[in-house]
Protein backbone atom coordinates (compact mmCIF):
# COMPACT_ATOMS: atom_id res chain seq x y z
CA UNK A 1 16.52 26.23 38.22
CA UNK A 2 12.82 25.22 36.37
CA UNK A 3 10.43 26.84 38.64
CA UNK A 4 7.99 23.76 39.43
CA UNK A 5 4.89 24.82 37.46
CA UNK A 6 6.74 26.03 34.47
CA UNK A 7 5.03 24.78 31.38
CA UNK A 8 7.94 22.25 29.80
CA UNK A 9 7.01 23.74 26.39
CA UNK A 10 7.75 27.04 27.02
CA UNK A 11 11.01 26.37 29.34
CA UNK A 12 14.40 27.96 27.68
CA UNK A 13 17.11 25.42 26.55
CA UNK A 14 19.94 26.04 29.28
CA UNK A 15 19.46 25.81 32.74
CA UNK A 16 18.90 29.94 34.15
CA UNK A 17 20.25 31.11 37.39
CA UNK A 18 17.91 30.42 40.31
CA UNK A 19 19.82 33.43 42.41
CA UNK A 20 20.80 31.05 45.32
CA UNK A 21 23.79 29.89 46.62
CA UNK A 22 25.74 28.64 43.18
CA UNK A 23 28.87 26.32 44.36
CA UNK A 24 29.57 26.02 40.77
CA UNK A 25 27.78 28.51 37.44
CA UNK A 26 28.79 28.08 33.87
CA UNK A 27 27.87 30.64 31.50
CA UNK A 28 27.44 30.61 27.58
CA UNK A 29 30.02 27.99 28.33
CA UNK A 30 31.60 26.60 24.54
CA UNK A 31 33.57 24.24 23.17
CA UNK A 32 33.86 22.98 19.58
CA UNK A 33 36.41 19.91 18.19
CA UNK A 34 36.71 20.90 14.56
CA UNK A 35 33.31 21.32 13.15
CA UNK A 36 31.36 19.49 15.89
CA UNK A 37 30.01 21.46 18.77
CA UNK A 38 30.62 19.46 22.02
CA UNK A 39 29.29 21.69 24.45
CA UNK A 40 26.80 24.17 23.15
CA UNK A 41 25.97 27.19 25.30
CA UNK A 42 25.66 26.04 28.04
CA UNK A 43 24.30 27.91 31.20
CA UNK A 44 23.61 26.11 34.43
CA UNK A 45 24.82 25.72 38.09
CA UNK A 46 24.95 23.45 40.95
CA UNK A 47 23.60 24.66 44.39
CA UNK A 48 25.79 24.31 47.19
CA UNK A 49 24.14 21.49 49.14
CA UNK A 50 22.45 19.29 46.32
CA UNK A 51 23.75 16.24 44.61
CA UNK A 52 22.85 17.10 40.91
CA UNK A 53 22.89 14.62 38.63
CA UNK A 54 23.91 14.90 34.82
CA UNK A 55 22.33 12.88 32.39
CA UNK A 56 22.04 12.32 28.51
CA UNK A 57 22.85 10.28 25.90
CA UNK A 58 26.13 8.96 24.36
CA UNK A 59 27.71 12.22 22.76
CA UNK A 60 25.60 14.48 24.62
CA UNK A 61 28.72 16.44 26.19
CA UNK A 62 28.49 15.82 29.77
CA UNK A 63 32.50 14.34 29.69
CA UNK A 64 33.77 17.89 27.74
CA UNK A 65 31.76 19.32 30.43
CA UNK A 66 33.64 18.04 33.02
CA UNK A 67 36.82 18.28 31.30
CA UNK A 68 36.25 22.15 30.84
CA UNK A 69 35.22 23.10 34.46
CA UNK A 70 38.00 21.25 36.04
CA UNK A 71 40.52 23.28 33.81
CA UNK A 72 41.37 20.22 31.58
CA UNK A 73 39.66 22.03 28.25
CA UNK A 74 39.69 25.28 27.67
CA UNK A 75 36.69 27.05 26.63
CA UNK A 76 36.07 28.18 23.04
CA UNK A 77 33.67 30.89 25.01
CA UNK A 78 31.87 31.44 27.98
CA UNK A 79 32.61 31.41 31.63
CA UNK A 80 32.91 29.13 34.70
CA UNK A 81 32.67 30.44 38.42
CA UNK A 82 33.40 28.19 41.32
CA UNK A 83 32.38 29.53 44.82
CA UNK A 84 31.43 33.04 42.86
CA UNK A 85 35.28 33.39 41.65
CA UNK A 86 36.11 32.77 37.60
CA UNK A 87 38.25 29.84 36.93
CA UNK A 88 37.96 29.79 33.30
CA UNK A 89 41.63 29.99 32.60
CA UNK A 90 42.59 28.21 35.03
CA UNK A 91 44.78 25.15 35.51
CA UNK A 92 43.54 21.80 36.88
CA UNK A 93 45.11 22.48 40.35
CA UNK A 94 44.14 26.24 40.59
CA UNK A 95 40.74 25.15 39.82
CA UNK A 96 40.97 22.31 42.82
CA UNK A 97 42.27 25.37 45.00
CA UNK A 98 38.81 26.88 44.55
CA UNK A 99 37.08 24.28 45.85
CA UNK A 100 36.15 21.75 42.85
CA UNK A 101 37.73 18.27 42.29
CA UNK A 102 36.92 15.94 39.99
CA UNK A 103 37.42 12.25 39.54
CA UNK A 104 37.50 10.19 36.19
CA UNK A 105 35.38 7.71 34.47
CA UNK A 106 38.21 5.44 34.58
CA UNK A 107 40.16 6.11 37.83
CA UNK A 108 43.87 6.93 37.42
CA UNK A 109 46.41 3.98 38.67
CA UNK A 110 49.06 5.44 40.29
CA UNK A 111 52.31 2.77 39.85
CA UNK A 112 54.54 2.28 42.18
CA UNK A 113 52.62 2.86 45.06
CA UNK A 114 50.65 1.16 47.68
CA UNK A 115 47.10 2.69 48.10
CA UNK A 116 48.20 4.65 51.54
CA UNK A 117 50.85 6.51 49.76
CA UNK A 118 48.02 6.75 46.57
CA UNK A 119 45.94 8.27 48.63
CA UNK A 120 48.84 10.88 50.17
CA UNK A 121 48.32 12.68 47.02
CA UNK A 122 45.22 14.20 47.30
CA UNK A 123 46.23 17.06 49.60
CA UNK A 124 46.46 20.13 48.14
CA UNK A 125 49.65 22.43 48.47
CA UNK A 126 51.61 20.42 50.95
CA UNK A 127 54.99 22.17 51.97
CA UNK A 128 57.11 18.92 51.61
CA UNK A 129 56.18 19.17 47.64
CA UNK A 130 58.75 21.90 47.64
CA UNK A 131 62.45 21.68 48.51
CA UNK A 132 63.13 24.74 50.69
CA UNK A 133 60.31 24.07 53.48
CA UNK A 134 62.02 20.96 53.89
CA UNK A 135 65.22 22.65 55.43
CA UNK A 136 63.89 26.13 56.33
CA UNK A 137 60.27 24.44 57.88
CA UNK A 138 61.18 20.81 58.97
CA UNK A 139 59.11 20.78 61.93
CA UNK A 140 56.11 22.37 60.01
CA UNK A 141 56.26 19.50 57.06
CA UNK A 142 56.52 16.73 59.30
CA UNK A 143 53.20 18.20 61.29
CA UNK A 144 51.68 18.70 57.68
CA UNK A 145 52.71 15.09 57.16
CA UNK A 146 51.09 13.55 59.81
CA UNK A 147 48.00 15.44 59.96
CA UNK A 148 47.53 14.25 56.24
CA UNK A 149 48.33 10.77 57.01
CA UNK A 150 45.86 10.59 60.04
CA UNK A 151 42.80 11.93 57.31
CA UNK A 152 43.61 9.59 54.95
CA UNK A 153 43.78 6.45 57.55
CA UNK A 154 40.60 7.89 58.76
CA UNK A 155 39.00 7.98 55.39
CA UNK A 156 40.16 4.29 54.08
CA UNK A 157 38.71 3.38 57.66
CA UNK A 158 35.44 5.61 56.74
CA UNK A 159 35.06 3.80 53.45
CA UNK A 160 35.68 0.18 54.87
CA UNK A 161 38.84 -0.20 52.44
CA UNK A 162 41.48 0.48 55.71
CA UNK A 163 42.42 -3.23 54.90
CA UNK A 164 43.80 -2.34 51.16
CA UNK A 165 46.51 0.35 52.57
CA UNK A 166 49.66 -1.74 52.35
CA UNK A 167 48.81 -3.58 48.93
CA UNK A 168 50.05 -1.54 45.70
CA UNK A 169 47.45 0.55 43.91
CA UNK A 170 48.37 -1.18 41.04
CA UNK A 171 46.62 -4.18 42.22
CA UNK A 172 43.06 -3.86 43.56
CA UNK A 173 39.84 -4.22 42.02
CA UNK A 174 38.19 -1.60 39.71
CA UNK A 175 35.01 -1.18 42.09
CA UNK A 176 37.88 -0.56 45.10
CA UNK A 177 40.07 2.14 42.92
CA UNK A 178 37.10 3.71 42.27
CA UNK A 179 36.35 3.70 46.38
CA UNK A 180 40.08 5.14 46.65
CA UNK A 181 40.18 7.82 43.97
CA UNK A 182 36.98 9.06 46.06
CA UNK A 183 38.52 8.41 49.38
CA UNK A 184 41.50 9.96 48.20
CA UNK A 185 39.42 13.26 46.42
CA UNK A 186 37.93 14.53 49.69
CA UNK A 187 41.14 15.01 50.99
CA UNK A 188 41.60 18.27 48.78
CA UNK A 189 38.97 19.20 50.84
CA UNK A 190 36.44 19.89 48.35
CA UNK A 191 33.24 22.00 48.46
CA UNK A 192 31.79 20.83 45.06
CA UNK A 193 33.26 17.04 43.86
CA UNK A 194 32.55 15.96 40.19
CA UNK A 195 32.08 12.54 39.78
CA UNK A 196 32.48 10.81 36.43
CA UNK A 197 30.43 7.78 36.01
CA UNK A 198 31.18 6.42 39.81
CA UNK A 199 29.11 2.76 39.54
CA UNK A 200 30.36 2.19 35.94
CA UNK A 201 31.50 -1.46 36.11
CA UNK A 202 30.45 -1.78 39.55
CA UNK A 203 28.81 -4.64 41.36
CA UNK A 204 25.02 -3.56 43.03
CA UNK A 205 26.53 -4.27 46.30
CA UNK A 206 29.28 -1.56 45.62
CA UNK A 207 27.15 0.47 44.19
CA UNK A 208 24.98 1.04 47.05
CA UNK A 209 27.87 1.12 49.12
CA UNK A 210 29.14 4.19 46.99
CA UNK A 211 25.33 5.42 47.02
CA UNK A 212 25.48 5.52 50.88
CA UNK A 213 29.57 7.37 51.55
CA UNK A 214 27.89 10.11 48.72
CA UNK A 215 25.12 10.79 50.86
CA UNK A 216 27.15 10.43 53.95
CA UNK A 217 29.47 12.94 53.13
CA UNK A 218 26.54 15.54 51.24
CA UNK A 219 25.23 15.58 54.75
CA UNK A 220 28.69 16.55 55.94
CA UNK A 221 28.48 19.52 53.96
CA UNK A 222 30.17 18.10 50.53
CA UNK A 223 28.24 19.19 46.84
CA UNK A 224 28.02 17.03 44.17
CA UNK A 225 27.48 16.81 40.20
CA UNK A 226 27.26 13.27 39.39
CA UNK A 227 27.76 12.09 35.65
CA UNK A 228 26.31 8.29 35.44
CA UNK A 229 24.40 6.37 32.71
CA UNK A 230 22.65 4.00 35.62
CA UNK A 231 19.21 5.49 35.57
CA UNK A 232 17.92 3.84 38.57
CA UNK A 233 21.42 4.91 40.50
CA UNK A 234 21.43 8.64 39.61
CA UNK A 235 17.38 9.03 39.84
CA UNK A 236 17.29 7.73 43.38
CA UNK A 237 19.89 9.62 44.42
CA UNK A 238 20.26 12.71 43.00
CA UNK A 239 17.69 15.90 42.56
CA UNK A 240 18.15 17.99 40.33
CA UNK A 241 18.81 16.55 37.58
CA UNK A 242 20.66 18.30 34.36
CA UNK A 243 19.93 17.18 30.97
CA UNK A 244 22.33 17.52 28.14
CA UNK A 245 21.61 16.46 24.31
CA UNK A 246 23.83 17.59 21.68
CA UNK A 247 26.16 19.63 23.92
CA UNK A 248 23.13 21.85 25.48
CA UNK A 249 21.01 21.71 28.36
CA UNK A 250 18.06 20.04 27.43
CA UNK A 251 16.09 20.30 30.55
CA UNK A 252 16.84 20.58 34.59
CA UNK A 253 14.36 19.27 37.35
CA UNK A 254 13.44 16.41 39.79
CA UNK A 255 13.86 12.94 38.75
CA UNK A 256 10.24 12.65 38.58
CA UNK A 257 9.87 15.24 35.83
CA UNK A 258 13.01 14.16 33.91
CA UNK A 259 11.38 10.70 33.55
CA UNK A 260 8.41 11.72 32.43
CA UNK A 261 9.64 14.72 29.54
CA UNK A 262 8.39 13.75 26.39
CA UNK A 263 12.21 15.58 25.00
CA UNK A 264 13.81 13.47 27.43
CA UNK A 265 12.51 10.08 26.46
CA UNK A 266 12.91 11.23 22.60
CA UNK A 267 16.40 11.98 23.49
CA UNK A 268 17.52 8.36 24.70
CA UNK A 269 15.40 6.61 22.49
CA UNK A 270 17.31 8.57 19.62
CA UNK A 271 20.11 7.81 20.73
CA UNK A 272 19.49 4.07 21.62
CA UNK A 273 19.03 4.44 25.32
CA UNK A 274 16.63 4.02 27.57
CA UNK A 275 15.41 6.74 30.71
């Protein structure tokens, strides 16, 4: 992290270890698409705790980001560490069995079900996904099943969307599968949850609805890294804030200091944006 009187001139271009608790660290993290560098070198973490925000232009990286700590890319170099443990190499669901999950820009429809059943497969390594507990562990998987199913009734009730359990998931609104994906996220029981662009499309009533669960649940003990292009969203709510340009870290600090960086502002303004 910036120390708060650092001189902006003089800070480095990646974000250096503050040596507290990290939920999440990249290092020298890499990854190149033909000749274009998409993520550049990048160094940063996420303290357990915060709700960091990630910001920067279109093209900056902040997606391939998010694509290569969650184990969808791998790395062209570098490292990723999630609770202290590597999970470079890992797949999307060993990663989630660390302790980060992720949701997408555009949530994932999942046909054929109705949003109670969508939401039934969040939980990670449930016994009944397997055929043998099923006749060697009956008792066990039915317990599993209904301690599952209370969470997620508890969570659609939590997130005022209780109402939308019987309809198919096929069928709500964007602003309310975005509501479920999250709903349905926290119960992998997640210490750090990536969230890709969560008021995109979203109505300002939604939007502060989301704004309020994401602080609800960061009090409960959840950490966040926040991707979103809604400046007056992401700046209210989240500090620090991560800067990417070009695939590297650009800058790290409050919202207050973001806003006023003269690299910042040359940054959106280059790329058509505004801070």
């Amino acid at each position: 992290m910036s120390e708060p009187d650092a001189d902006p001139a003089s800070e480095p271009a990646t974000a250096q270890s503050s040596g507290r608790d990290a939920v999440l660290r990249t290092e020298d993290l890499r990854k190149t698409f033909g000749g274009l560098t998409a993520t550049d070198d990048v160094t940063m973490e996420v303290e357990r705790g915060t709700i960091t925000g990630m910001i920067g232009p279109n093209g900056a990286g902040k997606s391939t980001f998010f694509n290569l700590v969650s184990g969808f890319y791998q790395p062209d170099g570098g490292k990723v560490l999630v609770n202290g443990e590597e999970t470079t190499d890992m797949e999307p669901h060993e990663v989630t069995e660390h302790g980060l999950v992720r949701t997408f820009q555009t949530p994932r429809k999942l046909e054929g079900m109705t949003v109670r059943e969508a939401m039934l497969v969040g939980p990670q390594n449930q016994l009944g996904e397997s055929v043998v507990p099923l006749f060697t562990q009956p008792g066990a998987v039915e317990t599993e099943e209904r301690r599952n199913l209370e969470r997620a009734e508890e969570l659609l009730e939590r997130f005022e969307i209780a109402r939308l359990a019987d309809q198919p998931a096929t069928d709500i609104s964007g602003g309310q599968l975005k509501l479920v994906e999250l709903a349905r996220a926290m119960l992998a029981e997640p210490d750090v949850l990536l969230l890709d662009e969560p008021v995109a499309g979203v109505n300002p009533t939604l939007a502060n609805k989301l704004k309020a669960i994401i602080r609800e649940l960061n009090e409960d003990g959840i950490t966040f890294l926040i991707i979103e292009h809604d400046m007056g969203f992401i700046m209210d709510l989240a500090d620090p804030i991560v800067v990417l340009n070009q695939g590297a870290v650009l800058m790290e600090g409050t919202p207050e200091a973001v806003r006023s960086d003269d690299r910042v502002v040359e940054a959106y303004l280059g790329g058509g944006g505004d801070v």
